[in-house]
PDB file of N, CA and C in Angstrom:
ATOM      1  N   UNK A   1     -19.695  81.092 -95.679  1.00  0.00           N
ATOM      2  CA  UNK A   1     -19.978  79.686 -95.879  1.00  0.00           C
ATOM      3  C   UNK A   1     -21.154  79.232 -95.040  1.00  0.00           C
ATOM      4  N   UNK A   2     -21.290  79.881 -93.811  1.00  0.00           N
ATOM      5  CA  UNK A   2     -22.664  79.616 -93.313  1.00  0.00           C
ATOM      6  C   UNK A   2     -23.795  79.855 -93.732  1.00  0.00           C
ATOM      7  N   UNK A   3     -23.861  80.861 -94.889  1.00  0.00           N
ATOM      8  CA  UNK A   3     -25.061  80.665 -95.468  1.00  0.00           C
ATOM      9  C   UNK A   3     -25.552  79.666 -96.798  1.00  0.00           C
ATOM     10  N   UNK A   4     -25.180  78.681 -96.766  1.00  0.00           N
ATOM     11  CA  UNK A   4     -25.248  77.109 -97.499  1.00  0.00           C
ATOM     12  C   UNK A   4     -26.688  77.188 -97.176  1.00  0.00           C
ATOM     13  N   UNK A   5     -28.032  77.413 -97.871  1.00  0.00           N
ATOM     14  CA  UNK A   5     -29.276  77.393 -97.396  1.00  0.00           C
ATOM     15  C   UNK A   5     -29.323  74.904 -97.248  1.00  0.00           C
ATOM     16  N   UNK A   6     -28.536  74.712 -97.942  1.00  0.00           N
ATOM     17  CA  UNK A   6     -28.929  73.007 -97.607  1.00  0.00           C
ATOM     18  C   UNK A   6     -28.120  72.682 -96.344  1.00  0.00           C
ATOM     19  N   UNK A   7     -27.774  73.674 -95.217  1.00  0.00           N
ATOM     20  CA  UNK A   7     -27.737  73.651 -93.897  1.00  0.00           C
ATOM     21  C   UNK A   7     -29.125  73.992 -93.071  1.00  0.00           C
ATOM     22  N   UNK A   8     -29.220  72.931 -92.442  1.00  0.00           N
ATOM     23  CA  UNK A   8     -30.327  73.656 -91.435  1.00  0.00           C
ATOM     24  C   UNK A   8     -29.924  75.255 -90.558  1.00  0.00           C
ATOM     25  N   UNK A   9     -31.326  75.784 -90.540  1.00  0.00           N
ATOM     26  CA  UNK A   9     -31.012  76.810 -90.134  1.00  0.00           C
ATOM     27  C   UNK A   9     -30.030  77.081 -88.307  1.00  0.00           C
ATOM     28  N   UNK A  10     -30.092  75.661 -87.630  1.00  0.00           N
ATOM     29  CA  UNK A  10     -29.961  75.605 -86.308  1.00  0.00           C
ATOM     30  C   UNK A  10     -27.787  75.349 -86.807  1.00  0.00           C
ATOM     31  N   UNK A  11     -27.952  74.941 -87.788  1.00  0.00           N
ATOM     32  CA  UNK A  11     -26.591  74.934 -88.068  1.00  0.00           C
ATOM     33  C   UNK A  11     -25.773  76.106 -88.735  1.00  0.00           C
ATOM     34  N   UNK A  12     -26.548  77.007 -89.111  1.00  0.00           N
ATOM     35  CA  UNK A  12     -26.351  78.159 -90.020  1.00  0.00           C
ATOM     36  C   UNK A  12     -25.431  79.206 -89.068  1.00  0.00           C
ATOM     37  N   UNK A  13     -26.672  79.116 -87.723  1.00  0.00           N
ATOM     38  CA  UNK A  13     -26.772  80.131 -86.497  1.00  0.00           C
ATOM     39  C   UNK A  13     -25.571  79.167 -85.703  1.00  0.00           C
ATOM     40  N   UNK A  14     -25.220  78.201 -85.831  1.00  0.00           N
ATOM     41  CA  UNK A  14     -24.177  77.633 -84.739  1.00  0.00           C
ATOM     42  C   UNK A  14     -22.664  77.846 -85.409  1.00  0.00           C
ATOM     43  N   UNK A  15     -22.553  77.760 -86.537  1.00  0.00           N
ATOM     44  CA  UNK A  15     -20.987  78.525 -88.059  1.00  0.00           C
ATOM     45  C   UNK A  15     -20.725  79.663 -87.633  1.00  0.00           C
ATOM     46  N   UNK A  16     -22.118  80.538 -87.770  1.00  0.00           N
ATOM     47  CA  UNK A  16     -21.907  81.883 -87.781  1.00  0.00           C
ATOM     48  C   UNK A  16     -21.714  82.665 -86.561  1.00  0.00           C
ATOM     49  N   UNK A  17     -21.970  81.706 -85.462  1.00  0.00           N
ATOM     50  CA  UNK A  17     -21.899  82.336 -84.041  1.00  0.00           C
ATOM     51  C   UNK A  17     -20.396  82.677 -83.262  1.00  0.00           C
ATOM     52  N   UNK A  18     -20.238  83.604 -82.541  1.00  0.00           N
ATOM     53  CA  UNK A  18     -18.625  83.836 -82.185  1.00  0.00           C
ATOM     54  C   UNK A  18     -18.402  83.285 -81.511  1.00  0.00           C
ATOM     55  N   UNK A  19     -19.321  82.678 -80.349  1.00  0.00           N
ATOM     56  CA  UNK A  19     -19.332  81.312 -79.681  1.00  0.00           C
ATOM     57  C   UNK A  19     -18.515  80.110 -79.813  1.00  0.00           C
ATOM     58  N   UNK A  20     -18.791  79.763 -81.316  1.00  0.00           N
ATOM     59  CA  UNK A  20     -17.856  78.452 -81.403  1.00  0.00           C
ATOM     60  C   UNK A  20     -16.213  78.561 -82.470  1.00  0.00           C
ATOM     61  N   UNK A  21     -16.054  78.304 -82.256  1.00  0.00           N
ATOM     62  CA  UNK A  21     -14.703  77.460 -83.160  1.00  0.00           C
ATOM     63  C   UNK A  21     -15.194  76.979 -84.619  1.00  0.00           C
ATOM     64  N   UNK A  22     -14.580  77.670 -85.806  1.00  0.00           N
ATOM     65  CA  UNK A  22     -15.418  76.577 -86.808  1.00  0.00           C
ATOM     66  C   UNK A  22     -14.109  76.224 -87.199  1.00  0.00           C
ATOM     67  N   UNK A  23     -13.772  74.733 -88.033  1.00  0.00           N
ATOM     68  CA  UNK A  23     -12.635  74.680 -88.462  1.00  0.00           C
ATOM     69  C   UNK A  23     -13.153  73.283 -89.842  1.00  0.00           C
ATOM     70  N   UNK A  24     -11.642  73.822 -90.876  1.00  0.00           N
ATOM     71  CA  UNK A  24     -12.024  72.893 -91.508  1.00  0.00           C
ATOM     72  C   UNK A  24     -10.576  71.856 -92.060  1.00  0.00           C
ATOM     73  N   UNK A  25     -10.991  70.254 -91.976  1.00  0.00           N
ATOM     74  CA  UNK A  25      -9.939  69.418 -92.375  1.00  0.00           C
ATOM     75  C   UNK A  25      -9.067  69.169 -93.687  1.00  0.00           C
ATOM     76  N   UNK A  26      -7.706  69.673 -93.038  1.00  0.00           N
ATOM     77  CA  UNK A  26      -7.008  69.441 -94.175  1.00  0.00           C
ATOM     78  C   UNK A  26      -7.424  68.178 -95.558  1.00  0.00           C
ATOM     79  N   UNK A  27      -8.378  67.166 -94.628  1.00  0.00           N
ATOM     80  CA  UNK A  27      -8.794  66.058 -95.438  1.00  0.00           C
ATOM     81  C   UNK A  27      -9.635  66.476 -96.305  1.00  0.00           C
ATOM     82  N   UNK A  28     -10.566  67.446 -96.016  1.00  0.00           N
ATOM     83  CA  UNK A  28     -11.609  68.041 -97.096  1.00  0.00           C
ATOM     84  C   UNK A  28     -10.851  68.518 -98.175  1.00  0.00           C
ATOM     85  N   UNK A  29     -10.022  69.179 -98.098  1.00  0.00           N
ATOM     86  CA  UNK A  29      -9.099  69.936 -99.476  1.00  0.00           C
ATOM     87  C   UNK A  29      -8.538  68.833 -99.637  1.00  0.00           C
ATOM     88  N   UNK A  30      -7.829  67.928 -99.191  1.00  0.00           N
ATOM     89  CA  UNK A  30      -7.374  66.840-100.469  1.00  0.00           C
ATOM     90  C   UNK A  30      -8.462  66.189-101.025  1.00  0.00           C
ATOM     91  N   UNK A  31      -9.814  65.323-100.026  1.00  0.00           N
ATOM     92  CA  UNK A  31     -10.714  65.052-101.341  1.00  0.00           C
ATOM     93  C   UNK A  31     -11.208  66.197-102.064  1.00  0.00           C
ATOM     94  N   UNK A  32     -11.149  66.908-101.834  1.00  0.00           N
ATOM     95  CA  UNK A  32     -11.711  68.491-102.770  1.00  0.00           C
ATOM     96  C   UNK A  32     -10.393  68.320-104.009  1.00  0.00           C
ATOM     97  N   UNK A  33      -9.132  68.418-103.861  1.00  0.00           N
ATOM     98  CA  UNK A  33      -8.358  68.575-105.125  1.00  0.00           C
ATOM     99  C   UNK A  33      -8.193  67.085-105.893  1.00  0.00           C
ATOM    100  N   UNK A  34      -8.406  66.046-105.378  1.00  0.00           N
ATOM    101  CA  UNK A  34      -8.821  64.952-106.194  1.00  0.00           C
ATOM    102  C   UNK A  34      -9.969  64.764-106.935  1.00  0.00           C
ATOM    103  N   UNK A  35     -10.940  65.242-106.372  1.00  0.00           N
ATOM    104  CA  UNK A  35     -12.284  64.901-107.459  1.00  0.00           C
ATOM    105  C   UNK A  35     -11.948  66.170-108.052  1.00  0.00           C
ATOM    106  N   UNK A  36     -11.564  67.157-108.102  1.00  0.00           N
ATOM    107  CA  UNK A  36     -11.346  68.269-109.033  1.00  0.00           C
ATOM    108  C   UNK A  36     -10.299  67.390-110.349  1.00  0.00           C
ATOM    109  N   UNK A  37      -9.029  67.062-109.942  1.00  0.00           N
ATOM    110  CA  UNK A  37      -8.622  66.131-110.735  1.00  0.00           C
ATOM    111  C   UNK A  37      -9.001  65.659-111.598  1.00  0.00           C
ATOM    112  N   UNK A  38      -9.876  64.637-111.227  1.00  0.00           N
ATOM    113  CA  UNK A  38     -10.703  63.628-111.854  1.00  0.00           C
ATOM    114  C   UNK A  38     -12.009  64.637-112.855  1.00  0.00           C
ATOM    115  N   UNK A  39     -12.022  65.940-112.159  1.00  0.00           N
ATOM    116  CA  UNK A  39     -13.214  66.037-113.137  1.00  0.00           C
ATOM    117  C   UNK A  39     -14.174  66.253-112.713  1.00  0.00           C
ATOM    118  N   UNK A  40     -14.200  65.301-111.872  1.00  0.00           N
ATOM    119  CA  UNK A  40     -15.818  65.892-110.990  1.00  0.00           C
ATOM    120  C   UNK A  40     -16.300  66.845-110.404  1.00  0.00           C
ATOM    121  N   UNK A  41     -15.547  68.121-110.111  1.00  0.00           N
ATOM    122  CA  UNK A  41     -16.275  69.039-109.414  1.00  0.00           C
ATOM    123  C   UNK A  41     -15.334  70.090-110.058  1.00  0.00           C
ATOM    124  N   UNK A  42     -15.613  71.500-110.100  1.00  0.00           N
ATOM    125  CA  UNK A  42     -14.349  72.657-110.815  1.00  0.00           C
ATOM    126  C   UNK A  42     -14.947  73.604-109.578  1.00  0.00           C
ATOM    127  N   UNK A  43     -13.598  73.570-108.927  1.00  0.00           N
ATOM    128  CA  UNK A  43     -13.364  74.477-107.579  1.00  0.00           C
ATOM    129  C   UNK A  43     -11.955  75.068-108.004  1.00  0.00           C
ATOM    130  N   UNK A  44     -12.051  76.548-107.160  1.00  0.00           N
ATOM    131  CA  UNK A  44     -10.735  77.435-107.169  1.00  0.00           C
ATOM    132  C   UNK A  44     -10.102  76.979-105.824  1.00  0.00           C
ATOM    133  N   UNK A  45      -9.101  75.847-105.598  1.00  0.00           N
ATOM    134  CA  UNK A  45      -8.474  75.641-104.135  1.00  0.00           C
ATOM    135  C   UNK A  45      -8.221  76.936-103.367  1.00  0.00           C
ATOM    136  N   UNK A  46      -7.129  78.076-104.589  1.00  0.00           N
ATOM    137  CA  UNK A  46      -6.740  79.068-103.697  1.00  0.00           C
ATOM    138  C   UNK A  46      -7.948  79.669-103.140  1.00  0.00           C
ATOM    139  N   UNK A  47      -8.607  79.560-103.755  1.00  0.00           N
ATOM    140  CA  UNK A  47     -10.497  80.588-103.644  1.00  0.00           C
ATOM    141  C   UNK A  47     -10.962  80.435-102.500  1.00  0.00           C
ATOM    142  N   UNK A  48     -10.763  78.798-102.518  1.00  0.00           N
ATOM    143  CA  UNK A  48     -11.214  78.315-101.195  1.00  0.00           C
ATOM    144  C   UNK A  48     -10.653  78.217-100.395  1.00  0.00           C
ATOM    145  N   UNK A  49      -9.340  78.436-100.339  1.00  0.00           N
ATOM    146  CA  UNK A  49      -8.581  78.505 -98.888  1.00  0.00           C
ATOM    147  C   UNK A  49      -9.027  79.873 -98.194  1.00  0.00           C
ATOM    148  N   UNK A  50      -8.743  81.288 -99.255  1.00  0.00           N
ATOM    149  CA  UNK A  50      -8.687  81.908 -98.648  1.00  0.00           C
ATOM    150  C   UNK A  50     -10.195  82.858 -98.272  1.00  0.00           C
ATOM    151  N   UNK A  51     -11.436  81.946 -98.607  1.00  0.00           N
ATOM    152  CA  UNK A  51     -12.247  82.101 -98.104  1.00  0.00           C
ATOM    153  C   UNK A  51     -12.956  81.418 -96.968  1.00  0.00           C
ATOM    154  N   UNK A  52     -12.196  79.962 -96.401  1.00  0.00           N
ATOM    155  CA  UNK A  52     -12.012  79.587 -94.967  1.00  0.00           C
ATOM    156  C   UNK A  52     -11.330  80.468 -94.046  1.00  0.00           C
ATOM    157  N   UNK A  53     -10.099  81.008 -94.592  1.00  0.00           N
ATOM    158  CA  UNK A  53      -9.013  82.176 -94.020  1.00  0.00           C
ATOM    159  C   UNK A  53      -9.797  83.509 -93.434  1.00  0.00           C
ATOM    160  N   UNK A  54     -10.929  84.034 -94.398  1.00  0.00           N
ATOM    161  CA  UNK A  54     -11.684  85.137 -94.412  1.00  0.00           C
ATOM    162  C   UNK A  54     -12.729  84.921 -93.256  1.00  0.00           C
ATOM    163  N   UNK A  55     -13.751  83.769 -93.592  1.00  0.00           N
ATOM    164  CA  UNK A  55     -14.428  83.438 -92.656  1.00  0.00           C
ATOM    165  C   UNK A  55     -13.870  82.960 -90.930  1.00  0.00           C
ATOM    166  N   UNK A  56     -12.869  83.436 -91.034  1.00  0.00           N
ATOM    167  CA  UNK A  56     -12.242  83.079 -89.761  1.00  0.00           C
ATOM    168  C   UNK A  56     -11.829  81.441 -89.309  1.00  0.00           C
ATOM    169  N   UNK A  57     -12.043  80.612 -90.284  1.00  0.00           N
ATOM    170  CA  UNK A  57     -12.183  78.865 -90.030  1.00  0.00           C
ATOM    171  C   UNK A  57     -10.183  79.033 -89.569  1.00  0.00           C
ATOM    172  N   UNK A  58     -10.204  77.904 -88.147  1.00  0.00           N
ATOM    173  CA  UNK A  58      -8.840  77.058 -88.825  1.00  0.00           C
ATOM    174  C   UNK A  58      -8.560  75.896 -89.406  1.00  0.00           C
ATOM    175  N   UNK A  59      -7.465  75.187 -89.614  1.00  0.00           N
ATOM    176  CA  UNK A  59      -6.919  74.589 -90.312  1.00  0.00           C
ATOM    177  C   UNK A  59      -7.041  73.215 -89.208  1.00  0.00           C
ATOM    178  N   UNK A  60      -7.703  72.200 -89.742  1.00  0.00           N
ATOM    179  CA  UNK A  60      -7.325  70.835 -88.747  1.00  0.00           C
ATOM    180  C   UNK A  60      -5.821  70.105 -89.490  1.00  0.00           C
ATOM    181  N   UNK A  61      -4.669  69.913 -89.446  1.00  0.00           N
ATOM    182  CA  UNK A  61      -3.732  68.926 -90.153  1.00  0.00           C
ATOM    183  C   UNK A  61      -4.187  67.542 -89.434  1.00  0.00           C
ATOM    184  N   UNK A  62      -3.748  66.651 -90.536  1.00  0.00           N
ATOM    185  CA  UNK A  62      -3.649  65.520 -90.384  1.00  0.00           C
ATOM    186  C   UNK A  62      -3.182  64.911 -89.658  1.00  0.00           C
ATOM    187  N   UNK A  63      -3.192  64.269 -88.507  1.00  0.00           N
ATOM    188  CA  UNK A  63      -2.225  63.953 -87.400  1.00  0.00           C
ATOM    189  C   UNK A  63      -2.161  62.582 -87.204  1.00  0.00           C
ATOM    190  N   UNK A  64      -0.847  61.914 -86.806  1.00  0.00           N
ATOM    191  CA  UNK A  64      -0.897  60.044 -85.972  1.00  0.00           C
ATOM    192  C   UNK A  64      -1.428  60.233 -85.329  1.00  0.00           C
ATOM    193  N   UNK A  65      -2.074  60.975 -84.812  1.00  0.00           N
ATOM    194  CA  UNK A  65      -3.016  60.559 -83.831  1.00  0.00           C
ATOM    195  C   UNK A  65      -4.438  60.042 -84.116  1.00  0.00           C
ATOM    196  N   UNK A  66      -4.345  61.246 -85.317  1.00  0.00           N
ATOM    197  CA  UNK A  66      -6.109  60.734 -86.110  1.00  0.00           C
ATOM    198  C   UNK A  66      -5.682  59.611 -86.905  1.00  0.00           C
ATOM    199  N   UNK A  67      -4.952  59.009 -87.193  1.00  0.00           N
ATOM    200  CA  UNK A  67      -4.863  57.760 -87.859  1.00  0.00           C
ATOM    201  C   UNK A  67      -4.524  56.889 -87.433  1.00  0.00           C
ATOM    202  N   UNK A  68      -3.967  56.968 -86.235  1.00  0.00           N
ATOM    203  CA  UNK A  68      -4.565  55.432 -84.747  1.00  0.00           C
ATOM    204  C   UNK A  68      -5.750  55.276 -84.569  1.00  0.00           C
ATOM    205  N   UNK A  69      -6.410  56.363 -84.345  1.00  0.00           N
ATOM    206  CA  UNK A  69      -7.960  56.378 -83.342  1.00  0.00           C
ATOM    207  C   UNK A  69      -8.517  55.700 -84.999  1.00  0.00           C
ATOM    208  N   UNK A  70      -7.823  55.521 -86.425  1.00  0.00           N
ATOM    209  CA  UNK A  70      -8.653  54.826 -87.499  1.00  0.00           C
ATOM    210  C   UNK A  70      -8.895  52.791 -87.203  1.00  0.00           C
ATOM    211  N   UNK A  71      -7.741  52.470 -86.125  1.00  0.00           N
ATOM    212  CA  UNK A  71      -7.524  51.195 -85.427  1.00  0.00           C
ATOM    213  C   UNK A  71      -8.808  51.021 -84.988  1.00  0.00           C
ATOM    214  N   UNK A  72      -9.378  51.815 -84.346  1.00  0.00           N
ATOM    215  CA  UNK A  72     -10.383  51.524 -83.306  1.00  0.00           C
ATOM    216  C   UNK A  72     -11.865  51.653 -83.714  1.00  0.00           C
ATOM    217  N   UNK A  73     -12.056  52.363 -84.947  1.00  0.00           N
ATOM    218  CA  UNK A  73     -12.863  52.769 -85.577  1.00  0.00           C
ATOM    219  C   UNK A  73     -13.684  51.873 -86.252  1.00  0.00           C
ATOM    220  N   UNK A  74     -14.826  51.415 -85.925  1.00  0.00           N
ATOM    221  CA  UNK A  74     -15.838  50.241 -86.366  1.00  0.00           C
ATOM    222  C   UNK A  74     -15.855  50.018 -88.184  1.00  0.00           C
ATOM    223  N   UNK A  75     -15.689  49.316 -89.079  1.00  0.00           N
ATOM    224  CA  UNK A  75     -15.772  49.635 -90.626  1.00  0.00           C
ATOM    225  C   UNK A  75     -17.030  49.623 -91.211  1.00  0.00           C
ATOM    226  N   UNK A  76     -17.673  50.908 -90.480  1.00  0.00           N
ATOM    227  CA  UNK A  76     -19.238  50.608 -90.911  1.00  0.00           C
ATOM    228  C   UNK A  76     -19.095  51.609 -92.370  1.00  0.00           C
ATOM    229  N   UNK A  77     -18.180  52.128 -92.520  1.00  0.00           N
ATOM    230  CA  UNK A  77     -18.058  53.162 -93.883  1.00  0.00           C
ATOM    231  C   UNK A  77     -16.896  53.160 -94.172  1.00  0.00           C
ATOM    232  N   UNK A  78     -16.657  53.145 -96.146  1.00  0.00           N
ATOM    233  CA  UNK A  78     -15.346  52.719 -96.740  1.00  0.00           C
ATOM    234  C   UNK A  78     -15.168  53.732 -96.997  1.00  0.00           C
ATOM    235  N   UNK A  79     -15.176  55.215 -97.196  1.00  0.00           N
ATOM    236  CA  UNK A  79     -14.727  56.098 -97.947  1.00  0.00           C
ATOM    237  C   UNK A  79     -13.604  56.402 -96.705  1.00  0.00           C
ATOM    238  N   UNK A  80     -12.641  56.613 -96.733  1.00  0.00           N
ATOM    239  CA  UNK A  80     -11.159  56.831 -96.280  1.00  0.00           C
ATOM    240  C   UNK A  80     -11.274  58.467 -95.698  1.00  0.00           C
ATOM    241  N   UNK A  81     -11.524  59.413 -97.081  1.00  0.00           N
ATOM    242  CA  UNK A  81     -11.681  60.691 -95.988  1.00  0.00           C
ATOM    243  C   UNK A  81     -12.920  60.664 -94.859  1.00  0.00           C
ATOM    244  N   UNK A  82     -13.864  60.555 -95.253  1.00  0.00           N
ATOM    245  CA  UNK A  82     -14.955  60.332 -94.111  1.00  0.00           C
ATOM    246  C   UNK A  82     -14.457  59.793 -93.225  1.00  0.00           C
ATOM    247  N   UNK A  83     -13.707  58.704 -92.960  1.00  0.00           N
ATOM    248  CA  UNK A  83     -13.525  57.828 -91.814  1.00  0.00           C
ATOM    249  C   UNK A  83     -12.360  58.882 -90.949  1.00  0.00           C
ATOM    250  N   UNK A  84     -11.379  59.686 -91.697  1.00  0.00           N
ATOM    251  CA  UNK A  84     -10.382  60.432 -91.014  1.00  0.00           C
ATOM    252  C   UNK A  84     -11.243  61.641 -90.940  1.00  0.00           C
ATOM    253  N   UNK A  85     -12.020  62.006 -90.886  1.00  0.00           N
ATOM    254  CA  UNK A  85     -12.871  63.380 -90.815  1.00  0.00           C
ATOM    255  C   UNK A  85     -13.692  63.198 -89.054  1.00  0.00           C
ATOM    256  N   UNK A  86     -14.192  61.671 -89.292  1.00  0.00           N
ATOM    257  CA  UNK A  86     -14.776  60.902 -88.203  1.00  0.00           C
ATOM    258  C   UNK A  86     -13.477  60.707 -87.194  1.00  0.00           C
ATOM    259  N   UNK A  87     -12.262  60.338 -87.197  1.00  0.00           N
ATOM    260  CA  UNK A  87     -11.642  60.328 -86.199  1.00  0.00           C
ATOM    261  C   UNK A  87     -10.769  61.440 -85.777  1.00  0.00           C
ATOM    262  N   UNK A  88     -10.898  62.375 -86.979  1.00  0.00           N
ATOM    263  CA  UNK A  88     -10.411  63.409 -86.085  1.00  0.00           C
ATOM    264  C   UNK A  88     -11.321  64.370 -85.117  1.00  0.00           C
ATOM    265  N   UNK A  89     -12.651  64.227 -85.463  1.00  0.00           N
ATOM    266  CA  UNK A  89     -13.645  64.525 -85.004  1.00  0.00           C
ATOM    267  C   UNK A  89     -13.491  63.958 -83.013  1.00  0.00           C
ATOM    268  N   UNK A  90     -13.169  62.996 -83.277  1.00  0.00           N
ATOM    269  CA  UNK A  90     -13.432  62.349 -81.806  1.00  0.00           C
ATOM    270  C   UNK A  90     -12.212  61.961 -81.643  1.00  0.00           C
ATOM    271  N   UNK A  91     -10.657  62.586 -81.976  1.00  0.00           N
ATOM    272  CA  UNK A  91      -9.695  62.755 -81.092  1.00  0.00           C
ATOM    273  C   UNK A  91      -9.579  64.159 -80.999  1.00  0.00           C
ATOM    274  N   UNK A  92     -10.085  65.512 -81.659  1.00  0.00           N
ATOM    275  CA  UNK A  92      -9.781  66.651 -81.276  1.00  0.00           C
ATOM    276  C   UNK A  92     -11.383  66.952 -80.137  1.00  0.00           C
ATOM    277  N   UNK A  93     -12.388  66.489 -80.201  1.00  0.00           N
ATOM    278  CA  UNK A  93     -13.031  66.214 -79.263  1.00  0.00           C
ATOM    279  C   UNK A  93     -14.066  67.802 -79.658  1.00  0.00           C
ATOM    280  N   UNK A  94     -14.323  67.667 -81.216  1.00  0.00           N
ATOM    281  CA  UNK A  94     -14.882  68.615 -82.127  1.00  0.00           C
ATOM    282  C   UNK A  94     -16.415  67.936 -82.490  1.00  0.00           C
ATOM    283  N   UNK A  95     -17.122  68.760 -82.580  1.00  0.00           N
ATOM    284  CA  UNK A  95     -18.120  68.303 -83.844  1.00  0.00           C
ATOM    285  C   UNK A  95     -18.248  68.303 -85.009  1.00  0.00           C
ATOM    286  N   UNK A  96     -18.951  67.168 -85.855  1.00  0.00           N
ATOM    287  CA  UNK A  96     -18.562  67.365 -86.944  1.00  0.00           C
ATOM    288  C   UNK A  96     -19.699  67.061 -87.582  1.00  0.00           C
ATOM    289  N   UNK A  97     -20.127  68.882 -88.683  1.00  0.00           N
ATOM    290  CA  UNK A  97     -21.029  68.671 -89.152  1.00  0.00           C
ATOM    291  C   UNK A  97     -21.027  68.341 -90.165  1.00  0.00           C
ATOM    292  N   UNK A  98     -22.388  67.342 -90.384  1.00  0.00           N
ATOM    293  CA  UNK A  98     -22.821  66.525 -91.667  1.00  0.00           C
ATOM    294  C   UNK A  98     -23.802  65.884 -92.149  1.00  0.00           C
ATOM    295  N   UNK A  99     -24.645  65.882 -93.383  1.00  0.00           N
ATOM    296  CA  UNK A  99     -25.518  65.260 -93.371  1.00  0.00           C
ATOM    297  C   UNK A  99     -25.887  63.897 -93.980  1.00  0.00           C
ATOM    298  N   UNK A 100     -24.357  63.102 -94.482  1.00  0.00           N
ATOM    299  CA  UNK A 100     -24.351  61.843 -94.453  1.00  0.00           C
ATOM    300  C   UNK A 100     -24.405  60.967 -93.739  1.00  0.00           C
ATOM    301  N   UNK A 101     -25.397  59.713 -93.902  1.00  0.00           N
ATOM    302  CA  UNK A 101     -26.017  58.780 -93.550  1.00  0.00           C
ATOM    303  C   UNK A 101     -25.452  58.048 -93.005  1.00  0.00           C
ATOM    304  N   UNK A 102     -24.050  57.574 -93.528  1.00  0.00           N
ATOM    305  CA  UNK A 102     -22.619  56.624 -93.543  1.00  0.00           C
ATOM    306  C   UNK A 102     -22.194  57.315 -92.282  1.00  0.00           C
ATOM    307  N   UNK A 103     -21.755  58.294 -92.440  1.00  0.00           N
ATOM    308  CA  UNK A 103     -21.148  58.922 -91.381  1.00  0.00           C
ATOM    309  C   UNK A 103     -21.760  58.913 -89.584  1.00  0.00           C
ATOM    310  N   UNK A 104     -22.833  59.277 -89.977  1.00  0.00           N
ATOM    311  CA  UNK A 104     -24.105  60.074 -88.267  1.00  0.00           C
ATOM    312  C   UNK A 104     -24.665  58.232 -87.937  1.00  0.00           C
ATOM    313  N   UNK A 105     -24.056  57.485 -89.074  1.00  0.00           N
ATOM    314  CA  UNK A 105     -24.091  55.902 -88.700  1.00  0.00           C
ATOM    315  C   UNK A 105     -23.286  55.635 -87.053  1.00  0.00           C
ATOM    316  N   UNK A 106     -21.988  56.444 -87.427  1.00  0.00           N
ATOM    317  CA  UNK A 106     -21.291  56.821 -86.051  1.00  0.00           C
ATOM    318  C   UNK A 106     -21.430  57.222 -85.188  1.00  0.00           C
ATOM    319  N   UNK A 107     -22.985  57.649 -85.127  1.00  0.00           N
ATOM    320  CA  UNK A 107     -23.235  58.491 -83.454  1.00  0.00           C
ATOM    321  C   UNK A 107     -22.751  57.473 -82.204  1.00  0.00           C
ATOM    322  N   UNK A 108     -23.051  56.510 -82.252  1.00  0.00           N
ATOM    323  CA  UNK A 108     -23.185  55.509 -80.797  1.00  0.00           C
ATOM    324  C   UNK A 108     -21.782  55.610 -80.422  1.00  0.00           C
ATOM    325  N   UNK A 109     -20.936  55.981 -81.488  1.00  0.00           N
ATOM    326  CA  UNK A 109     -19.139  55.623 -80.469  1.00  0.00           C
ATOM    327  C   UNK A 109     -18.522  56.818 -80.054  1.00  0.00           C
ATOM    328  N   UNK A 110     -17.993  56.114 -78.350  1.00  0.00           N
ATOM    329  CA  UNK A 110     -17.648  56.862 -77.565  1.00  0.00           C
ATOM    330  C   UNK A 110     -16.742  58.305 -79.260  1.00  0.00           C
ATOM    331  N   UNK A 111     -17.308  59.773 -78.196  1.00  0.00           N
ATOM    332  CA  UNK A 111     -16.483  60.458 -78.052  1.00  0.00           C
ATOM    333  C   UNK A 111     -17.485  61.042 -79.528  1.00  0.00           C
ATOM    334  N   UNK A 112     -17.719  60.610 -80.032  1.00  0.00           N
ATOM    335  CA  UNK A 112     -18.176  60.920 -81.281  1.00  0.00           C
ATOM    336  C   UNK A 112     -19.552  61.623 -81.181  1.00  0.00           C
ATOM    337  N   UNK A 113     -19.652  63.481 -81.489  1.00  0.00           N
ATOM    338  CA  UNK A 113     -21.147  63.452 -81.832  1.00  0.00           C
ATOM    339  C   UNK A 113     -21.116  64.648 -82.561  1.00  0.00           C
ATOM    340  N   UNK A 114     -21.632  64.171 -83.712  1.00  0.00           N
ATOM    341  CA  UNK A 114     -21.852  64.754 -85.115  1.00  0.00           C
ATOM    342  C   UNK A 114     -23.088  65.878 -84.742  1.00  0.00           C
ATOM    343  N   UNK A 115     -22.843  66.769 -85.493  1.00  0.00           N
ATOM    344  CA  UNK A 115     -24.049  68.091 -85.810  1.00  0.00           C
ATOM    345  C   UNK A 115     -24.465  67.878 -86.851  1.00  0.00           C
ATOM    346  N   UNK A 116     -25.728  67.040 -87.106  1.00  0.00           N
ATOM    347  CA  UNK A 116     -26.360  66.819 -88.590  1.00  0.00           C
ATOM    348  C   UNK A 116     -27.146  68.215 -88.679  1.00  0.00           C
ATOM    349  N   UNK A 117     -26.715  68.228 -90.364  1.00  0.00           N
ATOM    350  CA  UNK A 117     -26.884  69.079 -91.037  1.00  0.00           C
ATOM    351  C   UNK A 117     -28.494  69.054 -91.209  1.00  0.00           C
TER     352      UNK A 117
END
């Protein structure tokens, strides 16, 4: 998965490094099996689980915890997974890469700092 060439290359080398931790949010696979739903995108879930599994990624679950720290969370962006992607980001005290606009809107708050893509 690190080789996504619409990753910068400084992000390519930071996925693929043994250095870090990569992990990915249970929130991504539910908006991933809803817009599949709907139509909009045709993804293999199992495909993709068990090629996070392969690539060594873990699993973030959903936690009360990331959906308190949504209390505190400025409403500068409505999309619901983004905003729990953003607070779990800055209660597991992770980075979180991305190259939406809405989102890296969030740099200034405590605890929060995104790896734009």
């Amino acid at each position: 998965m690190s080789g996504d060439r619409r990753l910068s290359k400084a992000v390519r080398s930071a996925i693929a490094s043994s250095a870090n931790e990569v992990a990915v949010s249970a929130a991504t696979f539910w908006e991933i099996a809803i817009k599949k739903q709907l139509g909009r995108i045709d993804v293999d879930l199992a495909e993709l689980q068990g090629a996070v599994g392969a690539d060594g990624m873990e699993e973030i679950p959903v936690r009360i915890a990331h959906t308190r720290r949504l209390e505190s969370l400025a409403d500068l962006h409505r999309d619901p997974f983004d905003r729990i992607l953003i607070a779990q980001s800055i209660e597991d005290a992770c980075r979180l890469v991305t190259r939406d606009d809405k989102i890296l809107s969030y740099s200034g708050v405590a605890g929060f700092d995104p790896l734009e893509a």
